[in-house]
PDB file of N, CA and C in Angstrom:
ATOM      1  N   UNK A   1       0.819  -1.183   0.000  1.00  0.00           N
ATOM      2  CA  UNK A   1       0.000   0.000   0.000  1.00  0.00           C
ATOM      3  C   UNK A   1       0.868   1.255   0.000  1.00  0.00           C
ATOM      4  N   UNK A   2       1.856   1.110   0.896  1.00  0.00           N
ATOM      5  CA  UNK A   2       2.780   2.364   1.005  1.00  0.00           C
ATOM      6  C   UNK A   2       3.609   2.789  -0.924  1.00  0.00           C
ATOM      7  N   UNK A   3       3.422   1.313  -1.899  1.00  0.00           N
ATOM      8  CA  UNK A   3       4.400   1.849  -2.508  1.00  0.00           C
ATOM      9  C   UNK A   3       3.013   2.990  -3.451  1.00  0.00           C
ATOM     10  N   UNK A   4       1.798   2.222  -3.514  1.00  0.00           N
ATOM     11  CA  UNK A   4       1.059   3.283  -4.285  1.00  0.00           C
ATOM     12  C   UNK A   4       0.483   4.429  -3.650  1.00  0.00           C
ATOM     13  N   UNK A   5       0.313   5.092  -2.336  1.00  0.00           N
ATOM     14  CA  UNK A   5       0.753   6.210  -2.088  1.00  0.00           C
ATOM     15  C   UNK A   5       2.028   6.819  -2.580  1.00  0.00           C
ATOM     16  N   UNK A   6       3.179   6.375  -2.703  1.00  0.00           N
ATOM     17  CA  UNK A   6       4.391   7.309  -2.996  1.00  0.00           C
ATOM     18  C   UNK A   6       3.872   7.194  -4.391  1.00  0.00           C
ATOM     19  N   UNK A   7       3.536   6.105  -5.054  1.00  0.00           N
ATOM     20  CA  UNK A   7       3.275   6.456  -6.808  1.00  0.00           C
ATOM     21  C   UNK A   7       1.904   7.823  -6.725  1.00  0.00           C
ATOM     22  N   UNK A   8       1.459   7.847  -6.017  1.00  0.00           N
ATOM     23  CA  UNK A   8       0.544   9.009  -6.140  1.00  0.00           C
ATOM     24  C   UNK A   8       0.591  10.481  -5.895  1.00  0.00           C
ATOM     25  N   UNK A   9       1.669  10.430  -4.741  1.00  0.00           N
ATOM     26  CA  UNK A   9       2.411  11.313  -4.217  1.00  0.00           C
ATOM     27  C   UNK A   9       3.474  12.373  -5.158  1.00  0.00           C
ATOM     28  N   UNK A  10       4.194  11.178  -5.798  1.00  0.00           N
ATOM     29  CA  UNK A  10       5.262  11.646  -7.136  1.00  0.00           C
ATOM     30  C   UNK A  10       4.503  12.153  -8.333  1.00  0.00           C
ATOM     31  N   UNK A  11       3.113  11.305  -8.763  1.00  0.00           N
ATOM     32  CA  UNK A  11       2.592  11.747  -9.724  1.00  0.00           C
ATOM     33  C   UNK A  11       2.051  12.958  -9.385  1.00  0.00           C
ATOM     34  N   UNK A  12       1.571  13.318  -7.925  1.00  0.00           N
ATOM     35  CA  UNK A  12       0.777  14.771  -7.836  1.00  0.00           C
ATOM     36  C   UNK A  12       2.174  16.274  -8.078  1.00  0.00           C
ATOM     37  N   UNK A  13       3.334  15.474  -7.422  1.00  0.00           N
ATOM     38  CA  UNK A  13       3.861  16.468  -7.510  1.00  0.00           C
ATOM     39  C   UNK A  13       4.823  16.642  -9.010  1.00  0.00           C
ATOM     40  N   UNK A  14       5.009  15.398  -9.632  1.00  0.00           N
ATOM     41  CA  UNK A  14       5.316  15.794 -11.117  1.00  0.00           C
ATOM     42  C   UNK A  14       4.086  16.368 -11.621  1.00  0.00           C
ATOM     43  N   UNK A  15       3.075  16.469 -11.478  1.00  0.00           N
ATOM     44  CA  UNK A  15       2.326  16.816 -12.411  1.00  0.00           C
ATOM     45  C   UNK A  15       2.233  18.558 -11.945  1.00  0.00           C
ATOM     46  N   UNK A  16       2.639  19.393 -10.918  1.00  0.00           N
ATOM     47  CA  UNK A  16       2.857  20.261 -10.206  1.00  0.00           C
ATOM     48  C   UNK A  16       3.856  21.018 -11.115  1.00  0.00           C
ATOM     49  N   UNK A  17       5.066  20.564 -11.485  1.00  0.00           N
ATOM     50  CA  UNK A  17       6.302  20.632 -11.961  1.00  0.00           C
ATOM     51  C   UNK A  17       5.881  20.867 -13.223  1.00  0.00           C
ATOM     52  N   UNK A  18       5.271  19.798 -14.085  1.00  0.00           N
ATOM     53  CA  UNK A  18       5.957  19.414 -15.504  1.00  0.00           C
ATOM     54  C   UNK A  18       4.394  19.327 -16.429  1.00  0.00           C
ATOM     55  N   UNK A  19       3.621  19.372 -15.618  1.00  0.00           N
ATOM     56  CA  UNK A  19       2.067  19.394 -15.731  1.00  0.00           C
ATOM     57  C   UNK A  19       1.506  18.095 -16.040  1.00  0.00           C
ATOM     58  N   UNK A  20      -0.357  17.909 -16.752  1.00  0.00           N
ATOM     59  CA  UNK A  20      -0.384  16.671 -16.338  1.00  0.00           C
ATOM     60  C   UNK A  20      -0.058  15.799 -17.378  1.00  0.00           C
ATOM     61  N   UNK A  21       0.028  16.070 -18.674  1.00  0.00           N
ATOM     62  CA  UNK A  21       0.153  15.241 -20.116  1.00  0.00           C
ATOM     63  C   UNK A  21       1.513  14.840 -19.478  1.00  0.00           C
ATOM     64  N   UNK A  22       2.759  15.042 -19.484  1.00  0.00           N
ATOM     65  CA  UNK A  22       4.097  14.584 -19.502  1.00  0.00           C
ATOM     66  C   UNK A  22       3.736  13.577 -17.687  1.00  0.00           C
ATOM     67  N   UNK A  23       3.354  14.383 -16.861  1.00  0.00           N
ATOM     68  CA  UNK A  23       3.203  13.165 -15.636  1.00  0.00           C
ATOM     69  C   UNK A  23       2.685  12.053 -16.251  1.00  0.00           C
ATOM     70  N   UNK A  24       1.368  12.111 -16.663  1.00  0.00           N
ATOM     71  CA  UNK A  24       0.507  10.793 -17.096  1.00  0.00           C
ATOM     72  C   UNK A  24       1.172  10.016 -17.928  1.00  0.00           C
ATOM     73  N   UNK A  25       2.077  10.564 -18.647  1.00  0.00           N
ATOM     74  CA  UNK A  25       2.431   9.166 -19.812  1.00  0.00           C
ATOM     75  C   UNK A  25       3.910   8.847 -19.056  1.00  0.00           C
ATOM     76  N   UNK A  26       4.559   9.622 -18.221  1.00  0.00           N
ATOM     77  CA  UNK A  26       5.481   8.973 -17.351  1.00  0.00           C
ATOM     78  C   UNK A  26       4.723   7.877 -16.302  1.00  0.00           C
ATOM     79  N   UNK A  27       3.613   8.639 -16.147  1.00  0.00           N
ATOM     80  CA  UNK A  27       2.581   7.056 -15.075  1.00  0.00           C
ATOM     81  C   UNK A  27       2.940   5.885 -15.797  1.00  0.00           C
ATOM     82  N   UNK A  28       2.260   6.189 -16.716  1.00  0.00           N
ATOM     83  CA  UNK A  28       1.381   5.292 -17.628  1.00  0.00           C
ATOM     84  C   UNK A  28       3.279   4.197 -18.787  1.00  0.00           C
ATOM     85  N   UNK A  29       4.157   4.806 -18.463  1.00  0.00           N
ATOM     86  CA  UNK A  29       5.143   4.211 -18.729  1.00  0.00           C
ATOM     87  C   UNK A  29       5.522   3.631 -17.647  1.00  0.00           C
ATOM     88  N   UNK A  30       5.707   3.901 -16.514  1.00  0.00           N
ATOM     89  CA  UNK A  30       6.265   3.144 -15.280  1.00  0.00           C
ATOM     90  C   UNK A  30       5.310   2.041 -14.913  1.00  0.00           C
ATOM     91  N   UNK A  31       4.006   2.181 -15.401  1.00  0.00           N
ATOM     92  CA  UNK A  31       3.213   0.787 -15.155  1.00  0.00           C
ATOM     93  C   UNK A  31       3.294  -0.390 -16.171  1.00  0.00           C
ATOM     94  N   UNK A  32       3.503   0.463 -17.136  1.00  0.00           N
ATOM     95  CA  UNK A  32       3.914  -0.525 -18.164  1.00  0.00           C
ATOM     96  C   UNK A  32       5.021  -1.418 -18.736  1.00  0.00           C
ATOM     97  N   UNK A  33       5.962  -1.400 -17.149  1.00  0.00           N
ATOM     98  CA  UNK A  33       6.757  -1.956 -17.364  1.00  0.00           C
ATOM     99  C   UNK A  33       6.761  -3.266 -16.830  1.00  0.00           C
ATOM    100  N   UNK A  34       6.100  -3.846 -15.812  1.00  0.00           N
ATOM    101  CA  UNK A  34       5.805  -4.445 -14.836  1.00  0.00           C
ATOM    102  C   UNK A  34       4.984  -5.648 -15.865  1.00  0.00           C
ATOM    103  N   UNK A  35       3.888  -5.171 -16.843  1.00  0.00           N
ATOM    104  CA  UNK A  35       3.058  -5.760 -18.036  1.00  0.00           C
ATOM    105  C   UNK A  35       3.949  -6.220 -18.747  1.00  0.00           C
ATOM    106  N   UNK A  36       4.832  -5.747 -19.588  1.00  0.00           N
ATOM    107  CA  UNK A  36       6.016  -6.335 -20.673  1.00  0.00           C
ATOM    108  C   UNK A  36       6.493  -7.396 -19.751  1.00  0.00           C
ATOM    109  N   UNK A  37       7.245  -6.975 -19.308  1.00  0.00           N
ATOM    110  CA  UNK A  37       7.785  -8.191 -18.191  1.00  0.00           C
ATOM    111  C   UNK A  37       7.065  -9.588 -17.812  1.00  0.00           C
ATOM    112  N   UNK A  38       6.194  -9.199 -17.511  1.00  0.00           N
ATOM    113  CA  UNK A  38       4.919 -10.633 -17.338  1.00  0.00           C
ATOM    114  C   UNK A  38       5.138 -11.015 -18.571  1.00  0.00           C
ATOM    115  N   UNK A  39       4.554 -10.438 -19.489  1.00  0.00           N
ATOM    116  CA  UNK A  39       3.863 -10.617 -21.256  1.00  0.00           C
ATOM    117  C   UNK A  39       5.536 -11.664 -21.822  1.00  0.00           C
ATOM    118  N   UNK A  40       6.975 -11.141 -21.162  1.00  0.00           N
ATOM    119  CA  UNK A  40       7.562 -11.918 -21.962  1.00  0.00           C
ATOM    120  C   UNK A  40       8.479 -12.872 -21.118  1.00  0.00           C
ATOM    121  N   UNK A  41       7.657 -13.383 -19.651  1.00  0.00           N
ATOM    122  CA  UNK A  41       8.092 -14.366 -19.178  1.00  0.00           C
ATOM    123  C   UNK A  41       7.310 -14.980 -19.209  1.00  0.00           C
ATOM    124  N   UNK A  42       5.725 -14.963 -19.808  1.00  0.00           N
ATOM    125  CA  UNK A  42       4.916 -15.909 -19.819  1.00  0.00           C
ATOM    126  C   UNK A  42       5.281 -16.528 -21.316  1.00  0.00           C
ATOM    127  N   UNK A  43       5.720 -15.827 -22.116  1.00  0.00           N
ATOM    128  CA  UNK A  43       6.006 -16.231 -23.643  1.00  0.00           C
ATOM    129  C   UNK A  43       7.073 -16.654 -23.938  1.00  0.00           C
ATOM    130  N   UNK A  44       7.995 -17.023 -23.068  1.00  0.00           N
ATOM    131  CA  UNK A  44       9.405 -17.813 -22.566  1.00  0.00           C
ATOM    132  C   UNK A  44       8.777 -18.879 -21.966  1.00  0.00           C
ATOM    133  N   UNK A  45       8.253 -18.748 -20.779  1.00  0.00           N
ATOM    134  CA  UNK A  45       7.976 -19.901 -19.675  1.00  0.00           C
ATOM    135  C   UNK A  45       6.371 -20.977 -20.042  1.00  0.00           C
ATOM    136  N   UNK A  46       5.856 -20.491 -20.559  1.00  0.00           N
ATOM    137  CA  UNK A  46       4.604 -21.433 -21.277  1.00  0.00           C
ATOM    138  C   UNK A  46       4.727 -21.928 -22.245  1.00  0.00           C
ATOM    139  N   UNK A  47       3.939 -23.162 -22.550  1.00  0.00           N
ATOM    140  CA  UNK A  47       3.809 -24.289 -23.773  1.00  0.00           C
ATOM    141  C   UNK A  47       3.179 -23.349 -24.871  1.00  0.00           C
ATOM    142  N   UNK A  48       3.527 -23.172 -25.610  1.00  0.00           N
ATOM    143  CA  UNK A  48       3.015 -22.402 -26.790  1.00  0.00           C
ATOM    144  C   UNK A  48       2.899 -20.821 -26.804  1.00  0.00           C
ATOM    145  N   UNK A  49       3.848 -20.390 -25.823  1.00  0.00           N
ATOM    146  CA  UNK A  49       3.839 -18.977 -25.475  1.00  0.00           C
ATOM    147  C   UNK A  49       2.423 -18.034 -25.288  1.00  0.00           C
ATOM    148  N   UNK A  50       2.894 -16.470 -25.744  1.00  0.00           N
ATOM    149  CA  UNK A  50       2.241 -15.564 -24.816  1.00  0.00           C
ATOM    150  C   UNK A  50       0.365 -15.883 -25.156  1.00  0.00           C
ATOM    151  N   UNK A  51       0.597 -16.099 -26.732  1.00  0.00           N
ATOM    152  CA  UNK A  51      -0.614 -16.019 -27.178  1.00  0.00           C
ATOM    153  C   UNK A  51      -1.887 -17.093 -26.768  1.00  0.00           C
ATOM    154  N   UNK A  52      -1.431 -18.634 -26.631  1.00  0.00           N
ATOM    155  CA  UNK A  52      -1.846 -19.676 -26.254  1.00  0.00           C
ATOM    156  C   UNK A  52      -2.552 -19.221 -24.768  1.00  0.00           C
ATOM    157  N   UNK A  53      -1.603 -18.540 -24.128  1.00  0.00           N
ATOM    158  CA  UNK A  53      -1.762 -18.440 -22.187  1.00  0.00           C
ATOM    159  C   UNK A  53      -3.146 -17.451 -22.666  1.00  0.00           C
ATOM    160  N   UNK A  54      -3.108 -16.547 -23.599  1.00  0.00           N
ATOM    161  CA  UNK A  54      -3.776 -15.138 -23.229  1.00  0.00           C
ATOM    162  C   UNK A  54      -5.367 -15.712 -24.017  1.00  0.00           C
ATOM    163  N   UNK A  55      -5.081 -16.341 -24.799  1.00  0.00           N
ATOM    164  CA  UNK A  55      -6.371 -17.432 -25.576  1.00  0.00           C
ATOM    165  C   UNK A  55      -7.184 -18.317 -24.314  1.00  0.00           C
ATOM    166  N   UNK A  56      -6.213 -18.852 -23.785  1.00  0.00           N
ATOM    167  CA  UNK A  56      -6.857 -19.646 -22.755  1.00  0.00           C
ATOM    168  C   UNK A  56      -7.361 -19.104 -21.119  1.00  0.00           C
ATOM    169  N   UNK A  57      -6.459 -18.176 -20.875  1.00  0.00           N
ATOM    170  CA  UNK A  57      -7.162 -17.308 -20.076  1.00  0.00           C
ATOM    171  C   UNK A  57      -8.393 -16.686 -20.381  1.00  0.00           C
ATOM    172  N   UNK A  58      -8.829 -15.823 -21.281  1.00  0.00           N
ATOM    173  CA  UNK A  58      -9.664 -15.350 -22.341  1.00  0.00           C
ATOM    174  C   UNK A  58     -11.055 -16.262 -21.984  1.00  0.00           C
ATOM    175  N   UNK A  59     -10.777 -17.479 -22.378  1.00  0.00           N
ATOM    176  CA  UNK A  59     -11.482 -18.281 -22.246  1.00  0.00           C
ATOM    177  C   UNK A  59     -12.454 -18.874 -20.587  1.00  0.00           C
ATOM    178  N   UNK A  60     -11.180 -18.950 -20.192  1.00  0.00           N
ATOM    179  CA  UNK A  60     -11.948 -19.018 -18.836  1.00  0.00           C
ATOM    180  C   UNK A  60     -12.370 -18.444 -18.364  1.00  0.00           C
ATOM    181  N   UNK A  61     -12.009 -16.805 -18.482  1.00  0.00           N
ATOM    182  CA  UNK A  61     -12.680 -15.507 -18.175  1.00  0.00           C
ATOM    183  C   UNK A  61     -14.338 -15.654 -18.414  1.00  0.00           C
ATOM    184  N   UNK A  62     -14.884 -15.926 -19.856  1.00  0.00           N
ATOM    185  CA  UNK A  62     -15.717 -15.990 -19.905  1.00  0.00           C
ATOM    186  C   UNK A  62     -16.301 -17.029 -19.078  1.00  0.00           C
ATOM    187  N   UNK A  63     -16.035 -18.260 -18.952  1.00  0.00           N
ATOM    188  CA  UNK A  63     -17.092 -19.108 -18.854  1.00  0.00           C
ATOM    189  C   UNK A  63     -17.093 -19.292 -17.296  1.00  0.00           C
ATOM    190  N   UNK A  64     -16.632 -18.319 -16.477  1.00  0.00           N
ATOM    191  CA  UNK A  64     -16.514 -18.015 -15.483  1.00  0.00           C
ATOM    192  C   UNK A  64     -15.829 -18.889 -13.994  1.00  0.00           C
ATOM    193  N   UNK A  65     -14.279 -19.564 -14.685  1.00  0.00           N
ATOM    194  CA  UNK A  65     -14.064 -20.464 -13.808  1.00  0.00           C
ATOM    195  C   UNK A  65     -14.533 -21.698 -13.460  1.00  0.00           C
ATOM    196  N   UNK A  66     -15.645 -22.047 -13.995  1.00  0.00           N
ATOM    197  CA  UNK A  66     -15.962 -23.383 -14.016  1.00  0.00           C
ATOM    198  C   UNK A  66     -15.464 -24.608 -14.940  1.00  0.00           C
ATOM    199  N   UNK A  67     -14.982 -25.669 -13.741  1.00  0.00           N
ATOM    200  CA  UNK A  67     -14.724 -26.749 -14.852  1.00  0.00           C
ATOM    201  C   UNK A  67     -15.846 -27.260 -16.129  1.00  0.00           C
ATOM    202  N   UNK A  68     -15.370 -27.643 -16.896  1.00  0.00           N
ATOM    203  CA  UNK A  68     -16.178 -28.179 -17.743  1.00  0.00           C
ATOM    204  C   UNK A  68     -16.524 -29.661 -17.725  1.00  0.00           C
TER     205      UNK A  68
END
């Protein structure tokens, strides 16, 4: 919890500084790093990589966790 207060904290006061377009896409880059990272250890570390995992997740999403 403490680290997304300081992410909120930095964004209020970059956006103070540098205003809010350049804060937000510095947000919006620092979160997106955390995503790549997943996206290309799941596409290393899974049977048929990123696309297979994100198909089959997809899938279960819909049908709401239930076995079949």
């Amino acid at each position: 919890m403490r680290g997304i207060t300081d992410l909120l904290i930095t964004f209020h006061v970059m956006k103070g500084i540098c205003g809010r377009g350049p804060a937000l896409f510095g947000c919006l880059f620092v979160l997106s790093i955390p995503v790549v990272l997943l996206a290309v250890l799941i596409d290393q570390l899974y049977p048929g990589g990123f696309w297979i995992f994100a198909a089959k997740a997809f899938r279960s999403t819909l049908r709401g966790f239930r076995p079949q």
